[in-house]
N, C-alpha and C. Protein backbone atom coordinates (compact mmCIF):
# COMPACT_ATOMS: atom_id res chain seq x y z
N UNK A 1 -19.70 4.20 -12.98
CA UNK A 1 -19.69 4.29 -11.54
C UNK A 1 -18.24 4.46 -11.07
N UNK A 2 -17.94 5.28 -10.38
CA UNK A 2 -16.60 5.47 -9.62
C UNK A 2 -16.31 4.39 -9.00
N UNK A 3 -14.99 4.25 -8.71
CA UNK A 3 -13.98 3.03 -8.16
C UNK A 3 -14.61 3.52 -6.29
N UNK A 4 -15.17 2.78 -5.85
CA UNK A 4 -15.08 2.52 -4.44
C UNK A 4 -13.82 2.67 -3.66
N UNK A 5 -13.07 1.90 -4.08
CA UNK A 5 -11.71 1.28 -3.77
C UNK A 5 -10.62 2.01 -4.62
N UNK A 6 -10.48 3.78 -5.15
CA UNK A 6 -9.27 3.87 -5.48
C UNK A 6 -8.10 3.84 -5.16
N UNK A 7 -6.97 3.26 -6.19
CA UNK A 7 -5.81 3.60 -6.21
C UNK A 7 -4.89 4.69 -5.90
N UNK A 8 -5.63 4.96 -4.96
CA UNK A 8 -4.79 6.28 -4.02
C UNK A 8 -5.03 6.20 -2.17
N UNK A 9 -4.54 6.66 -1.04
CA UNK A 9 -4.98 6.70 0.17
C UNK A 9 -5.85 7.82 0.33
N UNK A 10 -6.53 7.40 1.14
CA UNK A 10 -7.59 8.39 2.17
C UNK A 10 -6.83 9.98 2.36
N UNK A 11 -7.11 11.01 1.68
CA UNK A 11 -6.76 12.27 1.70
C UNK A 11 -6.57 12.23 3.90
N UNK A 12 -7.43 11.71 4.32
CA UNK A 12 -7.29 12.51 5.50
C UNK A 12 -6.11 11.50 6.46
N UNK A 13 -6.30 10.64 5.94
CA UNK A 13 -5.17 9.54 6.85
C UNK A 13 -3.81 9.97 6.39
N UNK A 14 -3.56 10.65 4.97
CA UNK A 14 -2.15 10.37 4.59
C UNK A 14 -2.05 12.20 5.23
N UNK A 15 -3.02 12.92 6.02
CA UNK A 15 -2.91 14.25 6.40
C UNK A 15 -2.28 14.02 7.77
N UNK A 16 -3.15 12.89 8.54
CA UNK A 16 -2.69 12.01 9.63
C UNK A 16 -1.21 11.99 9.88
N UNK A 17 -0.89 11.48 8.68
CA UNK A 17 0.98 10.78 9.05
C UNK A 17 1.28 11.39 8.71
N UNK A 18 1.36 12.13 7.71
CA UNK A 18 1.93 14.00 7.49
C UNK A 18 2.13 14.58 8.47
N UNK A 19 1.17 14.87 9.58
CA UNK A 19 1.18 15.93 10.70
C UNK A 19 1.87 14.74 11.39
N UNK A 20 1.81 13.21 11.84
CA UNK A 20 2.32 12.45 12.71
C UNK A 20 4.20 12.52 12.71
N UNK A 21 4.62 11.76 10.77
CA UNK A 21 5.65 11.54 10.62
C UNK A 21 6.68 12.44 9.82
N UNK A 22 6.41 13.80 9.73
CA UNK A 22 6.62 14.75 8.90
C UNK A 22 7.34 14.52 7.67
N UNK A 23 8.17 14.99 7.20
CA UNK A 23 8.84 14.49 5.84
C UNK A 23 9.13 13.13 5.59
N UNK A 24 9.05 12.64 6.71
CA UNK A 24 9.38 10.79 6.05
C UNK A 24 8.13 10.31 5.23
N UNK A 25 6.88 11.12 5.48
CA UNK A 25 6.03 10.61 4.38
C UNK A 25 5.93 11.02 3.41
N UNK A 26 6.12 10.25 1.61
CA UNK A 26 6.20 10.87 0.77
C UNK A 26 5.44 11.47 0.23
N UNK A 27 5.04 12.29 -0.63
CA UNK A 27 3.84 12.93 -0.84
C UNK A 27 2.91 12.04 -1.65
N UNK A 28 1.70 12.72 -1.44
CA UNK A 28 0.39 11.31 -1.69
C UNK A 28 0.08 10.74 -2.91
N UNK A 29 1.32 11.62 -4.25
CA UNK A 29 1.26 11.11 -5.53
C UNK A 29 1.56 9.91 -5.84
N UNK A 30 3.18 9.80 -4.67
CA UNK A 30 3.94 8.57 -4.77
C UNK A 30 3.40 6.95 -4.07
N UNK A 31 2.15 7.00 -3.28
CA UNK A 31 1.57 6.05 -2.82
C UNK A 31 0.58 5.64 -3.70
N UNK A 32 0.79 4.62 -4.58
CA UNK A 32 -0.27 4.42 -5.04
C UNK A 32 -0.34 2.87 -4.39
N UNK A 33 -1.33 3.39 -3.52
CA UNK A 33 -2.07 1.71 -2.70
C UNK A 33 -3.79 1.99 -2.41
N UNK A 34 -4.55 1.25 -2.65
CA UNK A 34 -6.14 1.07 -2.06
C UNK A 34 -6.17 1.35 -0.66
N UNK A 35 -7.17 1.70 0.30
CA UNK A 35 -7.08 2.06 1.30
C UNK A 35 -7.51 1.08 2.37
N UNK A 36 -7.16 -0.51 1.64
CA UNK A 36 -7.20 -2.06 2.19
C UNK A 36 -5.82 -1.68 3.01
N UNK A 37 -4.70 -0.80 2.47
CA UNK A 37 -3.22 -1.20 2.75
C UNK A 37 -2.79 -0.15 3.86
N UNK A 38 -3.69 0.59 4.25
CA UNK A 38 -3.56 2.00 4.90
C UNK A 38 -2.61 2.08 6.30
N UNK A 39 -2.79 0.45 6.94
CA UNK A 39 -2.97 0.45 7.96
C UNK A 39 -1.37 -0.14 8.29
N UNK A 40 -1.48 -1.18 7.39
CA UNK A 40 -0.17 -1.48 7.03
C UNK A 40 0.97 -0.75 6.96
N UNK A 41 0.78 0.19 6.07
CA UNK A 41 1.60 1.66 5.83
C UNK A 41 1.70 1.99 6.93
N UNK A 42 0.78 2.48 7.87
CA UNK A 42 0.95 3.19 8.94
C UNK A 42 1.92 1.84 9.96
N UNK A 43 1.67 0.81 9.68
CA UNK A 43 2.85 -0.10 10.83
C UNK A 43 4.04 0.04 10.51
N UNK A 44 4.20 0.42 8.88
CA UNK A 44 5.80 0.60 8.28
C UNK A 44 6.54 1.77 8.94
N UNK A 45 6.16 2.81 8.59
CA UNK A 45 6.03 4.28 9.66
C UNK A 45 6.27 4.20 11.25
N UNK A 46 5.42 3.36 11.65
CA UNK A 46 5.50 3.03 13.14
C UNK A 46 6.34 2.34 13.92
N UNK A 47 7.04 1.49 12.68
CA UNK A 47 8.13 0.43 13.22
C UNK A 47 9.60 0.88 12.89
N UNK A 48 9.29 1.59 12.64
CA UNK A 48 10.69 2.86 11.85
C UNK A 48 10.68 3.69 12.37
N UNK A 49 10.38 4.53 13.28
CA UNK A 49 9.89 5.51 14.07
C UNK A 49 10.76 4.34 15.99
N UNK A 50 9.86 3.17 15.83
CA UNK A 50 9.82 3.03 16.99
C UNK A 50 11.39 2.25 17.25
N UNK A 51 11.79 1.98 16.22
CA UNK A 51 13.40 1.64 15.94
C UNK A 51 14.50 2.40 15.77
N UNK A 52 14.17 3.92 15.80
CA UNK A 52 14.35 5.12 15.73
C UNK A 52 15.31 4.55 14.19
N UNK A 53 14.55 4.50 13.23
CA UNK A 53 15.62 4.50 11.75
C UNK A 53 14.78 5.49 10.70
N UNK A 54 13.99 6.31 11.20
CA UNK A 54 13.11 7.03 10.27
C UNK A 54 14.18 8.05 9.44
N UNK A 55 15.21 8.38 9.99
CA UNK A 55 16.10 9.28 9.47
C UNK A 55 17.22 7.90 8.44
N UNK A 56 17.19 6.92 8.73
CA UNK A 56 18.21 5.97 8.59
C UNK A 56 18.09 5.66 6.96
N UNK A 57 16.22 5.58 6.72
CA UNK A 57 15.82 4.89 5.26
C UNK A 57 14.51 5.97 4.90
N UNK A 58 14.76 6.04 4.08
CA UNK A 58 13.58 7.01 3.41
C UNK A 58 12.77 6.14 2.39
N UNK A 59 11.54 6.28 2.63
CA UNK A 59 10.01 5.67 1.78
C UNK A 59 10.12 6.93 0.69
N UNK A 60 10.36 6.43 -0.66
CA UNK A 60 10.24 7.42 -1.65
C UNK A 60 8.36 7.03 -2.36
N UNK A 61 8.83 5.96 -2.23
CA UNK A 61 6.66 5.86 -2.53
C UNK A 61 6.52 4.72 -2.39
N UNK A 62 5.36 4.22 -2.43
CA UNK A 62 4.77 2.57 -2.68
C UNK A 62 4.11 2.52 -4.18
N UNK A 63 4.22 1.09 -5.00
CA UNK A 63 3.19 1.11 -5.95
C UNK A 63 2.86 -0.21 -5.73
N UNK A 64 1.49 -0.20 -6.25
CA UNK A 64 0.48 -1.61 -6.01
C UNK A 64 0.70 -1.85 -7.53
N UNK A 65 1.60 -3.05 -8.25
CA UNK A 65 1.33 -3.16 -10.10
C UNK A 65 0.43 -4.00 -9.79
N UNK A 66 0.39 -5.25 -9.87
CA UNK A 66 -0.48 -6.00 -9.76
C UNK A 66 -1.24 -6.35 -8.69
N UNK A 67 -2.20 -7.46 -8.82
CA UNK A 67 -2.67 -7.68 -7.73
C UNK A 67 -1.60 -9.20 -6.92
N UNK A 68 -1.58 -8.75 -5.72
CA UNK A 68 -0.45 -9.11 -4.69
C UNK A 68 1.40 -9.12 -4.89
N UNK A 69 1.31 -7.65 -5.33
CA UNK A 69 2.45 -7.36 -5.87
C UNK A 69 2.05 -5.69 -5.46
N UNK A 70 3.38 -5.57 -4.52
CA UNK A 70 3.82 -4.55 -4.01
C UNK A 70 4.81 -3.82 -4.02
N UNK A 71 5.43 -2.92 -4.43
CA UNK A 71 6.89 -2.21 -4.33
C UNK A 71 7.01 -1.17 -3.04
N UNK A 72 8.03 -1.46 -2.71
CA UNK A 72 8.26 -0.21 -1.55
C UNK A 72 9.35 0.33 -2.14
N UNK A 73 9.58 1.84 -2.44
CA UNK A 73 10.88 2.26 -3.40
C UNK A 73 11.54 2.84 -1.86
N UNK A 74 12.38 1.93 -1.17
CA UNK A 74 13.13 2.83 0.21
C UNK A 74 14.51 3.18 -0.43
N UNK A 75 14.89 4.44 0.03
CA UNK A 75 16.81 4.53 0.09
C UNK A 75 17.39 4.91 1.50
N UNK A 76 18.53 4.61 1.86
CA UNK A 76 18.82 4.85 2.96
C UNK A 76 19.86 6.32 2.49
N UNK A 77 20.14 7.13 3.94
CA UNK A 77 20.23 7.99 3.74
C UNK A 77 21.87 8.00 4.05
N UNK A 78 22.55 8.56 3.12
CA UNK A 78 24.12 8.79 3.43
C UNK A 78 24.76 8.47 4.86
N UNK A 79 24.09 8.62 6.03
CA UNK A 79 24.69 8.50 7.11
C UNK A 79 24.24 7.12 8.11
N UNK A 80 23.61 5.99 6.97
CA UNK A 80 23.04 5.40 7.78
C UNK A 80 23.94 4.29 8.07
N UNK A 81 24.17 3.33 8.74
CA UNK A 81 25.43 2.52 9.44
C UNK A 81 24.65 1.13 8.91
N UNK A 82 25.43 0.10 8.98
CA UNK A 82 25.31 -1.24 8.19
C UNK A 82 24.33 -1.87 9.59
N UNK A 83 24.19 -1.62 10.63
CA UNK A 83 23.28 -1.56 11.74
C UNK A 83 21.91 -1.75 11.14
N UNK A 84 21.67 0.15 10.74
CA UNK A 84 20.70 0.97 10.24
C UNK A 84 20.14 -0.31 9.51
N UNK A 85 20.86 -0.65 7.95
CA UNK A 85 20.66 -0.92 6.95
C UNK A 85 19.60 -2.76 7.51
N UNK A 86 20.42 -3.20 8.02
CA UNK A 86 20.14 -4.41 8.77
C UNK A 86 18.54 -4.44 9.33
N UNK A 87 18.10 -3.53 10.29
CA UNK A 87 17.32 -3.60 10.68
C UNK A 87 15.88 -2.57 9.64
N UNK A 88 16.78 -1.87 9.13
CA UNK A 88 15.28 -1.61 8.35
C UNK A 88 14.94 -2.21 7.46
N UNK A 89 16.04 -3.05 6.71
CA UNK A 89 15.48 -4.71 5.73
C UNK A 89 14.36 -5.25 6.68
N UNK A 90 14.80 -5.96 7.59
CA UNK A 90 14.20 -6.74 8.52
C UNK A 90 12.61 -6.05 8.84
N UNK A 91 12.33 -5.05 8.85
CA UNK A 91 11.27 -4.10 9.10
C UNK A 91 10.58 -3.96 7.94
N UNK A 92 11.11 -3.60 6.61
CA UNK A 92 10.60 -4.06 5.54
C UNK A 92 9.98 -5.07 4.93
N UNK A 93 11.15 -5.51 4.85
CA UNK A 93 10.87 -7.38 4.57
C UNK A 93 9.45 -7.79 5.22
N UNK A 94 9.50 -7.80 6.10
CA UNK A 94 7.91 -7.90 7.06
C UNK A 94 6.30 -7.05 6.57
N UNK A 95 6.76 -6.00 6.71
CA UNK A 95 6.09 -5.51 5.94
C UNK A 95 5.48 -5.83 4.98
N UNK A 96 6.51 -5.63 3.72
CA UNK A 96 6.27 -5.86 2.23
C UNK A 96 6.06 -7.23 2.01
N UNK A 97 5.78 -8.16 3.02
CA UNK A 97 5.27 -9.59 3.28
C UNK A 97 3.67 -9.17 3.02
N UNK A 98 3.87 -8.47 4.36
CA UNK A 98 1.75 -8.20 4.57
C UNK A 98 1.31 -7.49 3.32
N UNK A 99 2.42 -6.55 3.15
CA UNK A 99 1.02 -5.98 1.87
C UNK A 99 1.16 -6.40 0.79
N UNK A 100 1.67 -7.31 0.38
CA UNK A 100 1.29 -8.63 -0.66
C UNK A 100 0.55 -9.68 -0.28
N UNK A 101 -0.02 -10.03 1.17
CA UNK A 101 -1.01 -10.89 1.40
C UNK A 101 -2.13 -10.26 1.87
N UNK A 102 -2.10 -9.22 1.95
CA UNK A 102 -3.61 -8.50 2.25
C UNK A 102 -4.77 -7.79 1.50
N UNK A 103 -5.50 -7.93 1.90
CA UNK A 103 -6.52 -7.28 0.62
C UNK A 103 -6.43 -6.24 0.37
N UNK A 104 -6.83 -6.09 -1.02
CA UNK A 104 -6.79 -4.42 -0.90
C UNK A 104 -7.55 -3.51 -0.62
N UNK A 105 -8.74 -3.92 -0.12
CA UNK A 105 -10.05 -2.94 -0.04
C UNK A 105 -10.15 -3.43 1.58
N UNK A 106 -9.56 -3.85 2.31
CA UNK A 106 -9.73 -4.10 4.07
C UNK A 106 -8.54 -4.51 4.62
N UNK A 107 -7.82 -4.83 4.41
CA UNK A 107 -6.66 -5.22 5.12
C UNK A 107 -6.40 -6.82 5.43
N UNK A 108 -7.45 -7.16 5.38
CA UNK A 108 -7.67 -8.65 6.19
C UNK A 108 -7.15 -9.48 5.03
N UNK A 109 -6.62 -10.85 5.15
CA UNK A 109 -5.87 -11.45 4.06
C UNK A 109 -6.78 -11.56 2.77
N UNK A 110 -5.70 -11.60 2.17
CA UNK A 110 -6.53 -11.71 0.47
C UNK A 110 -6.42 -13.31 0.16
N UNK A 111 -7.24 -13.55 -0.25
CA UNK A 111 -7.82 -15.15 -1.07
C UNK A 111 -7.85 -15.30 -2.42
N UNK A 112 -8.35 -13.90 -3.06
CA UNK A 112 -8.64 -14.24 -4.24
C UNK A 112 -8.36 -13.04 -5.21
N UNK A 113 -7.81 -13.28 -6.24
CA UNK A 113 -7.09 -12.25 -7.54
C UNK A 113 -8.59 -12.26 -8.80
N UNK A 114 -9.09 -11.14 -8.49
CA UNK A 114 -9.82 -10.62 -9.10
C UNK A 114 -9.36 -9.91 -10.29
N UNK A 115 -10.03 -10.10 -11.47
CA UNK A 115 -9.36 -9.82 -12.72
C UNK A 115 -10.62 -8.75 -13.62
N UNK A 116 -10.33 -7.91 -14.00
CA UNK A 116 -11.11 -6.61 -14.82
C UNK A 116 -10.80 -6.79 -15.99
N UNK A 117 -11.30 -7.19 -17.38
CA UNK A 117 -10.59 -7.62 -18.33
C UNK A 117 -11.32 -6.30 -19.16
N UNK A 118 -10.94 -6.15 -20.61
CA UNK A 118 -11.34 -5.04 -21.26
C UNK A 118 -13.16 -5.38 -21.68
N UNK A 119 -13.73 -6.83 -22.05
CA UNK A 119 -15.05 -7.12 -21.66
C UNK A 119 -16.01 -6.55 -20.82
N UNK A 120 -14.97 -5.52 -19.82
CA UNK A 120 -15.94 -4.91 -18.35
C UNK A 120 -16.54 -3.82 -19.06
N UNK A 121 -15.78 -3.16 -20.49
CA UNK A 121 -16.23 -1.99 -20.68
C UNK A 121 -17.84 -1.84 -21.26
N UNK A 122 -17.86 -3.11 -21.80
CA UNK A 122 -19.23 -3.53 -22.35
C UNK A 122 -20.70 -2.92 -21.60
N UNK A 123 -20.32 -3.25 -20.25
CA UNK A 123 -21.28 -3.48 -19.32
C UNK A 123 -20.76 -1.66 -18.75
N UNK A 124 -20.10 -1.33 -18.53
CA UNK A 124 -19.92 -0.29 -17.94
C UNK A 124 -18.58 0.41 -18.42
N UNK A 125 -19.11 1.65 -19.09
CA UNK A 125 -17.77 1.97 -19.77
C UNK A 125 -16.90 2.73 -18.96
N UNK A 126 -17.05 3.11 -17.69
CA UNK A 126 -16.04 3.70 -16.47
C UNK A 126 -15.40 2.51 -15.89
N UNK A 127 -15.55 1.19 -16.01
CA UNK A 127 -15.37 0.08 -14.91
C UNK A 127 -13.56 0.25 -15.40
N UNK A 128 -13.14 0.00 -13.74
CA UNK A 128 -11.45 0.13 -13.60
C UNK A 128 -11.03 -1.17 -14.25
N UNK A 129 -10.02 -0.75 -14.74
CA UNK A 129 -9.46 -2.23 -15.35
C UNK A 129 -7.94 -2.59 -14.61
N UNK A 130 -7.83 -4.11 -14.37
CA UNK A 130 -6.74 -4.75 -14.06
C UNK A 130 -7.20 -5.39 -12.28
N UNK A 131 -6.26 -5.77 -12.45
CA UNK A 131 -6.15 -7.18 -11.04
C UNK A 131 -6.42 -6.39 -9.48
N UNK A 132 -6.99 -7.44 -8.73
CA UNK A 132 -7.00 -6.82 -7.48
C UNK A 132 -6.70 -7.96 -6.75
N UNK A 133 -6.15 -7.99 -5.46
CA UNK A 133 -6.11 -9.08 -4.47
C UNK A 133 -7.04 -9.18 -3.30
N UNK A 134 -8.21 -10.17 -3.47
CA UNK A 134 -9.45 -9.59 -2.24
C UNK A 134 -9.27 -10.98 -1.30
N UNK A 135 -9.97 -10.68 0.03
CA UNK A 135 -10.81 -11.58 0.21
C UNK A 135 -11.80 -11.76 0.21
N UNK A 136 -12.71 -12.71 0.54
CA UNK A 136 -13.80 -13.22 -0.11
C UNK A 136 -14.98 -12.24 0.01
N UNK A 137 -15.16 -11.82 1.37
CA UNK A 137 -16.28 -10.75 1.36
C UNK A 137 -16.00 -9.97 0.69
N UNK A 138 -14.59 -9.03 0.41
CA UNK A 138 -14.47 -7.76 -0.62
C UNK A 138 -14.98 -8.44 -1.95
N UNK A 139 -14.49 -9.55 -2.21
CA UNK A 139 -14.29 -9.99 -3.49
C UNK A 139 -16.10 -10.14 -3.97
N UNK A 140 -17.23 -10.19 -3.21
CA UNK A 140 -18.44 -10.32 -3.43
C UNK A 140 -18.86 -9.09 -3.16
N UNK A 141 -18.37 -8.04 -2.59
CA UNK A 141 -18.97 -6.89 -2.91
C UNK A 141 -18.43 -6.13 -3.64
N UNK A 142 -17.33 -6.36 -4.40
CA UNK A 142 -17.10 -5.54 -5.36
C UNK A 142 -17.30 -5.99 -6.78
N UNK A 143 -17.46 -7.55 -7.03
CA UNK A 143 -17.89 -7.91 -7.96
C UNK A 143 -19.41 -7.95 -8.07
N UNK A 144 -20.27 -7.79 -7.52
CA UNK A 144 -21.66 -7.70 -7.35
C UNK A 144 -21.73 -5.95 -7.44
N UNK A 145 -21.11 -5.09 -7.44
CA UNK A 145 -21.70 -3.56 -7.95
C UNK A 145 -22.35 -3.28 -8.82
């Protein structure tokens, strides 16, 4: 059975902030997040935009390794001022708070670290393997599939 919940965003949302935030979004290889985190992303974008530092720090990608473990790979850009640098930590930092406490299949806080061990293949030899961060309703409908 296919992953419900892949490790990639919504083709049409990351078309969204493409047409919204033009090159500041990286291309959709470099995001690897569930589409629990979508929204999130889009506040990172939005609060960088609305701080006018979108030119200041550049999002080279996100990766989800584990479950509630997030990377944001940002660089700032040659011309950006110790200002710049200041406030897009601060914008980050916040951020990369939430999407280590949020679920990954809804957004809403995560409770519980769901674990895929190589045993899953037994039962289903497509089943995704490794950690997820849910809360409780995700965490019962995705373990009940």
């Amino acid at each position: 059975m296919p992953d419900p919940s892949p490790l990639r965003p919504d083709i049409d949302w990351y078309r969204s902030m493409a047409d919204h935030y033009g090159d500041a979004v990286p291309p959709i290889e470099h995001l690897q997040i569930r589409r629990g985190l979508q929204t999130i992303v889009d506040d990172l974008f939005h609060d960088l935009d609305i701080a006018d530092r979108l030119r200041a720090c550049h999002l080279q990608g996100i990766s989800t390794r584990y479950a509630g473990f997030v990377i944001l790979d940002i660089r700032y850009s040659d011309r950006a001022t110790e200002a710049d640098k200041r406030m897009c930590n601060r914008i980050v930092e916040r951020i990369q708070e939430r999407l280590c406490e949020a679920c990954e299949h809804c957004g809403r806080p995560g409770e519980i670290i769901a674990k895929t061990g190589l045993e899953a293949l037994l039962d289903d030899p497509d089943a995704v393997l490794g950690d997820r961060f849910l809360c409780t309703e995700c965490h019962q409908n995705w373990s009940g599939r």
